[in-house]
Protein backbone atom coordinates (compact mmCIF):
# COMPACT_ATOMS: atom_id res chain seq x y z
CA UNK A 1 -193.19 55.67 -191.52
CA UNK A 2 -191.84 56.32 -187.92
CA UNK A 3 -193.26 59.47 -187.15
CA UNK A 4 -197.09 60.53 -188.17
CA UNK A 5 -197.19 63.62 -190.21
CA UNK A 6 -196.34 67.22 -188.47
CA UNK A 7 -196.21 70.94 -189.72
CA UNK A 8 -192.40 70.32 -189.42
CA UNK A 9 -190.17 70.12 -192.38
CA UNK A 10 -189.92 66.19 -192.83
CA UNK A 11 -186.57 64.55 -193.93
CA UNK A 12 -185.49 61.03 -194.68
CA UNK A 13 -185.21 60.09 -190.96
CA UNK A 14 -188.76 60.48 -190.22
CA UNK A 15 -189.93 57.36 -193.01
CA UNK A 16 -188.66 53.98 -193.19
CA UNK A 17 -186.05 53.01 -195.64
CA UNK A 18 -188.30 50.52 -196.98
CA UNK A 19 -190.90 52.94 -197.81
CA UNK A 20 -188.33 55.33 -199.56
CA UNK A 21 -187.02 52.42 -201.65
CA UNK A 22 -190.41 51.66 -202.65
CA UNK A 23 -191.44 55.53 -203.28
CA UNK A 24 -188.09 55.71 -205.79
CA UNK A 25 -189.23 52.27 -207.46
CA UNK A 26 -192.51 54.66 -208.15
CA UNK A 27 -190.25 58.25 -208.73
CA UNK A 28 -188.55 55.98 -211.30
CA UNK A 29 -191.66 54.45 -213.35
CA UNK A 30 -190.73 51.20 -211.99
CA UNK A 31 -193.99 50.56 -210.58
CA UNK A 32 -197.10 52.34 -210.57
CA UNK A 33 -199.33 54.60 -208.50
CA UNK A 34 -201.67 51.90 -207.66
CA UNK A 35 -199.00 49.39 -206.65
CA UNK A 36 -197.12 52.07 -204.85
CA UNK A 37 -200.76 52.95 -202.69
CA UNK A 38 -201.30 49.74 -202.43
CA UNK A 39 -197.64 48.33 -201.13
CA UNK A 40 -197.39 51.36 -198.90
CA UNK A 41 -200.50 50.65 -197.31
CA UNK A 42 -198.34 48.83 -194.40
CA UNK A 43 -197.13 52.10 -193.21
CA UNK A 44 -201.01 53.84 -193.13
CA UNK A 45 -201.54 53.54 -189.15
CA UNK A 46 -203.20 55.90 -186.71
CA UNK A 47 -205.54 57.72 -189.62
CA UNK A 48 -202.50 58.00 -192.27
CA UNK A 49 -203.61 56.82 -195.58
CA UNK A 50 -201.65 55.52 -198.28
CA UNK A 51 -202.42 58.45 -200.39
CA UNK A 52 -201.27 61.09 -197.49
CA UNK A 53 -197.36 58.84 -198.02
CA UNK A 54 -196.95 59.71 -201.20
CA UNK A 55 -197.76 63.37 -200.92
CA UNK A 56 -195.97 64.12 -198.27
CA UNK A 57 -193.14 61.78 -200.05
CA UNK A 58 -193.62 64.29 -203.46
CA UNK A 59 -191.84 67.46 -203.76
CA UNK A 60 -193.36 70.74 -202.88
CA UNK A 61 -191.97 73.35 -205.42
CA UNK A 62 -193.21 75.82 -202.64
CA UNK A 63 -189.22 75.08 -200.92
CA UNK A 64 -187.11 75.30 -204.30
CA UNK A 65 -186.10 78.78 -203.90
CA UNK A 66 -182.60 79.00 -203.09
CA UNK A 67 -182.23 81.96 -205.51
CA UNK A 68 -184.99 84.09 -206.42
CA UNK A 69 -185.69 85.23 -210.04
CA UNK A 70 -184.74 88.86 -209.25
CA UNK A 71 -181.77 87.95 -207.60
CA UNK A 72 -179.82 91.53 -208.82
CA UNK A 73 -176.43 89.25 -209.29
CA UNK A 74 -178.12 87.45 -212.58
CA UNK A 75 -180.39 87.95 -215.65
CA UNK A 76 -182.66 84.90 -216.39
CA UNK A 77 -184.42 84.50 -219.47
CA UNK A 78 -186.52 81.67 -221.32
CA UNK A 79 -185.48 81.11 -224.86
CA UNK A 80 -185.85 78.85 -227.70
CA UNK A 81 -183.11 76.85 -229.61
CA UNK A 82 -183.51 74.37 -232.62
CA UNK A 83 -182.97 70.16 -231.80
CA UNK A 84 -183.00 68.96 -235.38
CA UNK A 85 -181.90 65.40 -234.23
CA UNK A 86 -184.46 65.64 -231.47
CA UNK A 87 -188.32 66.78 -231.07
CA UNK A 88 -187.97 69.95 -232.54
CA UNK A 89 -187.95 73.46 -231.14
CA UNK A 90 -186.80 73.26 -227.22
CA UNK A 91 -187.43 76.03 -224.79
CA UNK A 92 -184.79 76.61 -221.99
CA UNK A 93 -184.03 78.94 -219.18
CA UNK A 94 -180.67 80.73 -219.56
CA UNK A 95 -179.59 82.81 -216.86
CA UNK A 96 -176.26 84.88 -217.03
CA UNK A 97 -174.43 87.02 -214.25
CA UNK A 98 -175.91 90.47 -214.13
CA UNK A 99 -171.78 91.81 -213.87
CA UNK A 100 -169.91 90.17 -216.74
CA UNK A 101 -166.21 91.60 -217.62
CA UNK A 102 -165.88 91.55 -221.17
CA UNK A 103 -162.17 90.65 -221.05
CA UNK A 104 -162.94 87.79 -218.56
CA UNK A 105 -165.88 85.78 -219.73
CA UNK A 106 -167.92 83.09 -217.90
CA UNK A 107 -167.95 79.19 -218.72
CA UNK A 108 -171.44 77.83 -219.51
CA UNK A 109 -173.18 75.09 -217.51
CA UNK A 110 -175.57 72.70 -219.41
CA UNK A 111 -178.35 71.55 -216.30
CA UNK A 112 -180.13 68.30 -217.15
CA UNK A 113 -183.70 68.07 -215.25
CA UNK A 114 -184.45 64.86 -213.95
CA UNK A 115 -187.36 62.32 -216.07
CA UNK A 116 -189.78 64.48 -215.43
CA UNK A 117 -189.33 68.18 -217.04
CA UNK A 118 -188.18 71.65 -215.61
CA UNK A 119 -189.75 71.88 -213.04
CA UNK A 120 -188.99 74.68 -210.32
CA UNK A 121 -186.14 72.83 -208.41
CA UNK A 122 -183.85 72.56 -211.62
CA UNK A 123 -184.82 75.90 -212.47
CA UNK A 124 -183.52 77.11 -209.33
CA UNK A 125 -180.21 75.38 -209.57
CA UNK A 126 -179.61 77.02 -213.04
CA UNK A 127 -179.70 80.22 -210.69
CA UNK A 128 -177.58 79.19 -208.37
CA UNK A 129 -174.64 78.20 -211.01
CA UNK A 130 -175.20 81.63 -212.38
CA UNK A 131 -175.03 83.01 -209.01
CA UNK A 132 -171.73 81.55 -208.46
CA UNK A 133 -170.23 82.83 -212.16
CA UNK A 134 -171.74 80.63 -214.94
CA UNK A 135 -173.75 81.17 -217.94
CA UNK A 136 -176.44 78.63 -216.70
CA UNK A 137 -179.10 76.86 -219.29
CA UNK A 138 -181.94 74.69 -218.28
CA UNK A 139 -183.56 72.91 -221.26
CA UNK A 140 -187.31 71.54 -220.99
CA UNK A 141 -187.50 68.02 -222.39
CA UNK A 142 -190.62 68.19 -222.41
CA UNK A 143 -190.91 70.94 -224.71
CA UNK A 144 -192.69 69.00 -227.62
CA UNK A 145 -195.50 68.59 -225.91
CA UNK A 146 -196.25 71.63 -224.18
CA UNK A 147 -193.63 71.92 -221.26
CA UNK A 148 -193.45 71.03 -218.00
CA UNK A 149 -196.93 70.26 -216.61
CA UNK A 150 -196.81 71.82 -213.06
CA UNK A 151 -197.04 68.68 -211.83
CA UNK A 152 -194.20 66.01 -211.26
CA UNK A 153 -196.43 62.74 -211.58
CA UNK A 154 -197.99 64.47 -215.20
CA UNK A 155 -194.40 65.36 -215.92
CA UNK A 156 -193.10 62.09 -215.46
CA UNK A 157 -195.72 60.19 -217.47
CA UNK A 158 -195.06 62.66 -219.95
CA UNK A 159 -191.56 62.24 -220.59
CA UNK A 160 -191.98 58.28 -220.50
CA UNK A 161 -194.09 58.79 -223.45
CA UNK A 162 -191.06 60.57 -225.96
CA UNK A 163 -188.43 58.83 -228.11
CA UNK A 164 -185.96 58.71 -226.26
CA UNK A 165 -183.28 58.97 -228.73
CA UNK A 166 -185.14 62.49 -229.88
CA UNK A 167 -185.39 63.79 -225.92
CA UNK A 168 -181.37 62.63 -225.53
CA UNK A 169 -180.60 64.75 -229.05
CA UNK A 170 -183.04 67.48 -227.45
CA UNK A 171 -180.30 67.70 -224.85
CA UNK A 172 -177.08 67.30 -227.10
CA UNK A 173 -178.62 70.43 -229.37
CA UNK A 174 -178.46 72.36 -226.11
CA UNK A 175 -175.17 71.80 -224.95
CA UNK A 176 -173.90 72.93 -228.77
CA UNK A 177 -176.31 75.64 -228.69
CA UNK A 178 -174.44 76.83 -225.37
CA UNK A 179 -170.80 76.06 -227.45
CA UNK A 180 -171.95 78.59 -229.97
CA UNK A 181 -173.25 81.14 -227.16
CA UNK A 182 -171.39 84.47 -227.36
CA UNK A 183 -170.11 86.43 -224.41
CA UNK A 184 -168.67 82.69 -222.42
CA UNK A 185 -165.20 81.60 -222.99
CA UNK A 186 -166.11 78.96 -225.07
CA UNK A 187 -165.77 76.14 -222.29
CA UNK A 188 -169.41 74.49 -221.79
CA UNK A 189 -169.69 71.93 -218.69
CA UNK A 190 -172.82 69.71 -217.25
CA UNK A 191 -174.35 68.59 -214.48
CA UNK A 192 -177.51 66.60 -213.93
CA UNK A 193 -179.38 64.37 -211.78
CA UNK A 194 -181.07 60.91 -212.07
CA UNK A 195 -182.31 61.32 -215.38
CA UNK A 196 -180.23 64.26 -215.88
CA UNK A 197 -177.02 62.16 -214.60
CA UNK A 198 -177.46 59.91 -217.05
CA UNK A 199 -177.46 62.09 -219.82
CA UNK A 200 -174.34 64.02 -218.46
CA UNK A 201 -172.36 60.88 -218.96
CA UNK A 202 -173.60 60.22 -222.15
CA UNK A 203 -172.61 64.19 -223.17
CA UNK A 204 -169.24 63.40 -222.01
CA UNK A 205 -169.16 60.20 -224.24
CA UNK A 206 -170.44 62.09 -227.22
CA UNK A 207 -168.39 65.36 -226.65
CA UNK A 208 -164.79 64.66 -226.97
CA UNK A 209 -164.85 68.96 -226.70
CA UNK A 210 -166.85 69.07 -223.14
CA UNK A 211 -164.82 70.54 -220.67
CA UNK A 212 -166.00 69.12 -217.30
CA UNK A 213 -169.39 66.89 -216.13
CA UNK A 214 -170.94 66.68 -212.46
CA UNK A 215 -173.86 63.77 -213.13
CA UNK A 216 -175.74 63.45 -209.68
CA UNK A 217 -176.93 59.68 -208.92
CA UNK A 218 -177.28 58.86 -213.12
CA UNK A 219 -176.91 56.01 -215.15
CA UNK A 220 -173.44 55.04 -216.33
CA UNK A 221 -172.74 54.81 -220.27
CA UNK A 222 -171.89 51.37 -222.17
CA UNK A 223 -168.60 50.04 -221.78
CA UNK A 224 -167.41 50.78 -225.40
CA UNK A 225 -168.80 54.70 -225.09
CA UNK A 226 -165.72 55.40 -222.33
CA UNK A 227 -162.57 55.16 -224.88
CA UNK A 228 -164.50 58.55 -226.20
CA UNK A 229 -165.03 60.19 -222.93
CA UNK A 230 -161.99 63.45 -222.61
CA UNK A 231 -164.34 65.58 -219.98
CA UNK A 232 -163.00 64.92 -216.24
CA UNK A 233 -166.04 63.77 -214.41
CA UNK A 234 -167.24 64.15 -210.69
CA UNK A 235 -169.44 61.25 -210.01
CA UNK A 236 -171.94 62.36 -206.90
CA UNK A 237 -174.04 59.45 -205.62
CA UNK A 238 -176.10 58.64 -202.61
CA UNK A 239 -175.16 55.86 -200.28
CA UNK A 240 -178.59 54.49 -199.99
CA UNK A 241 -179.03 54.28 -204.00
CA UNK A 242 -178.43 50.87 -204.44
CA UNK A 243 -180.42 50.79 -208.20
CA UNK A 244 -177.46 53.05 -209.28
CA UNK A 245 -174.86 52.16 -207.65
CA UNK A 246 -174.88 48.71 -208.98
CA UNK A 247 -174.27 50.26 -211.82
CA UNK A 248 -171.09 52.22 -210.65
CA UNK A 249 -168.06 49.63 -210.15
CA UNK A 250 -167.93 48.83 -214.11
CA UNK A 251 -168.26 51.66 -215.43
CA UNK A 252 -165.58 52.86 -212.51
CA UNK A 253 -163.45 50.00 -213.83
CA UNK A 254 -163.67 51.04 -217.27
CA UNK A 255 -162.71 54.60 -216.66
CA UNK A 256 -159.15 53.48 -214.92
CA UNK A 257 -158.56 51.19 -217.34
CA UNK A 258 -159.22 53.91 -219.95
CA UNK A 259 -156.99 55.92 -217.94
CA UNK A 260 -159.79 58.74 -217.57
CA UNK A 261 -159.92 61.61 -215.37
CA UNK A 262 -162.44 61.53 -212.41
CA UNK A 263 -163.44 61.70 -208.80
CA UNK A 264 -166.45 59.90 -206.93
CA UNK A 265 -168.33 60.89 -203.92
CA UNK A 266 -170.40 58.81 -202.45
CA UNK A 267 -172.50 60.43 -199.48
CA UNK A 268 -173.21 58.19 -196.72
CA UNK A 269 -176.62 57.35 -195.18
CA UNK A 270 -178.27 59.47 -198.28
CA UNK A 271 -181.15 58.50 -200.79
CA UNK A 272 -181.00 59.22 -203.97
CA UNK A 273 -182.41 62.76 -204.53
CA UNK A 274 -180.59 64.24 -201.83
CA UNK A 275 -179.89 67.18 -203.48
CA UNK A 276 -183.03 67.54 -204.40
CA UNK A 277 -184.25 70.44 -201.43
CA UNK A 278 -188.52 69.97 -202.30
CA UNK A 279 -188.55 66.38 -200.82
CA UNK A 280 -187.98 64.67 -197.39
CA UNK A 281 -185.45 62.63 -198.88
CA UNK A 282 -183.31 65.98 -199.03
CA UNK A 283 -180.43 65.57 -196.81
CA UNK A 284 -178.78 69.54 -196.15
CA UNK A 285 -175.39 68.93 -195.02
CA UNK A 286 -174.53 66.39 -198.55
CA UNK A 287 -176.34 68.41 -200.84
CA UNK A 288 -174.61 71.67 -199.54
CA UNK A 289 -170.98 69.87 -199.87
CA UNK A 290 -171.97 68.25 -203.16
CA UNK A 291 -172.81 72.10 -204.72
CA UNK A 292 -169.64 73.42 -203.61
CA UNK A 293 -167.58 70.21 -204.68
CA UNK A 294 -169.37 70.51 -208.13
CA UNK A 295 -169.01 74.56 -208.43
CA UNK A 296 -165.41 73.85 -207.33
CA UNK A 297 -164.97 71.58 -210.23
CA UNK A 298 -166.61 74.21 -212.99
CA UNK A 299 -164.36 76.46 -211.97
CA UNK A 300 -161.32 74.43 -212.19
CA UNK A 301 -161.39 72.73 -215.51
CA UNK A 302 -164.06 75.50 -216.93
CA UNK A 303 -161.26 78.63 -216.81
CA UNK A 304 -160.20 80.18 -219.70
């Protein structure tokens, strides 16, 4: 860590690169709290304790409020749908513009959370793709067993815990509950990140029907999945994410030799999570351009 804590907002540039590699081994489940306190305990100088890294490191939901729940331009609600295939009964947040014209309806926007529920960031980005003309739903993985826990590190040991066959079919349910939705035009898109991103791709492996996907910094699916894939797909990933880039050039290869629609940005001297505006590794400027590239893209291959 290069700088000792301060009241000021903290971003990537004030830690080590080392220390946020290790922190998104830990984000991850790669390795656990202990191992994280204990490995990070090279960067506790000058009264800083291991423990004081990872919370400043963790998000604080206090900062995910780009769009506020009574935002007059949409109408949020949480709902219930049925994942027969999947855990169960799945709550979601749907949020619709507050001004719809009948003859012109919106596209819907599946928004995949990332491996640890719905927590308040994801929440806020469902508002912010209604805000910009979407019928926006949320769904809680973690439904099943009560919902997202208010806490990431509960959330995250939570969601390690489902099948995760059942939490992927959770999601699937979701994006044909949204195909069935009246008042859109019947086009349903996706976005997601880490976790999220991950599932995106699979959706647009699964879905010959999905119109366009925006997976942020997710896992790529298996090479024999991408003959299926018909949604055009804007890859976002972080220059600094080596885990999932590594993954990137094959399945890149596969969708050009498939002959598949897609673009691919990656943003330099980012960490994964970047878009992610409740932790330091937040970077403004790419997760700003990323939103508009990926509303840009709704909006293109999600008109009527």
């Amino acid at each position: 860590m290069n700088k000792g804590i301060s009241s000021k907002r903290l971003t990537a540039a004030d830690f080590d690169q080392d220390l946020l590699d290790l922190y998104d081994y830990y984000a991850h489940g790669k390795i656990s709290k202990r191992e994280f306190l204990d490995r990070a305990g090279r960067w506790a100088v000058g009264g800083l304790t291991a423990a004081a890294i990872l919370s400043t490191l963790s998000p604080n939901y206090a900062l995910a409020q780009q769009v506020a729940e009574d935002d007059e331009d949409i109408v949020g609600e949480d709902i219930t749908y049925q994942s027969p295939n999947g855990t169960g009964e799945v709550t979601a947040y749907l949020v619709r513009p507050a001004n719809i014209d009948p003859d012109r309806p919106p596209a819907a926007v599946l928004v995949v959370h990332e491996n640890r529920g719905l927590n308040p960031y994801i929440r806020d980005v469902v508002r912010r793709l209604a805000k910009a003309g979407f019928v926006a739903m949320g769904p809680d993985g973690l439904s099943s067993l009560g919902g997202y826990p208010e806490t990431d590190d509960e959330g995250r040991d939570m969601q390690r815990t489902l099948d995760q066959e059942a939490l992927l079919n959770d999601f699937f349910a979701g994006f044909e509950y949204l195909q069935a939705l009246e008042g859109t035009n019947g086009k349903v898109g996706a976005t997601g990140f880490c976790y999220g991103g991950g599932v995106v791709n699979r959706l647009a492996a699964a879905y010959t029907e999905m119109a366009a996907g925006v997976p942020f910094y997710g896992s790529f699916p298996d090479a024999e999945l991408v003959p299926g894939i018909q949604a055009p797909l804007m890859v976002q990933l972080a220059a600094l994410d080596q885990r999932i880039n590594a993954m990137w050039p094959p399945f890149q290869k596969e969708l050009e030799d498939n002959d598949k629609r897609y673009d691919v940005h990656i943003y330099p001297a980012v960490n994964h999570g970047f878009h992610n505006d409740t932790t330091p590794r937040y970077d403004e400027a790419a997760a700003m351009l990323a939103e508009e590239r990926m509303v840009a893209w709704f909006r293109t291959y999600l008109a009527a």
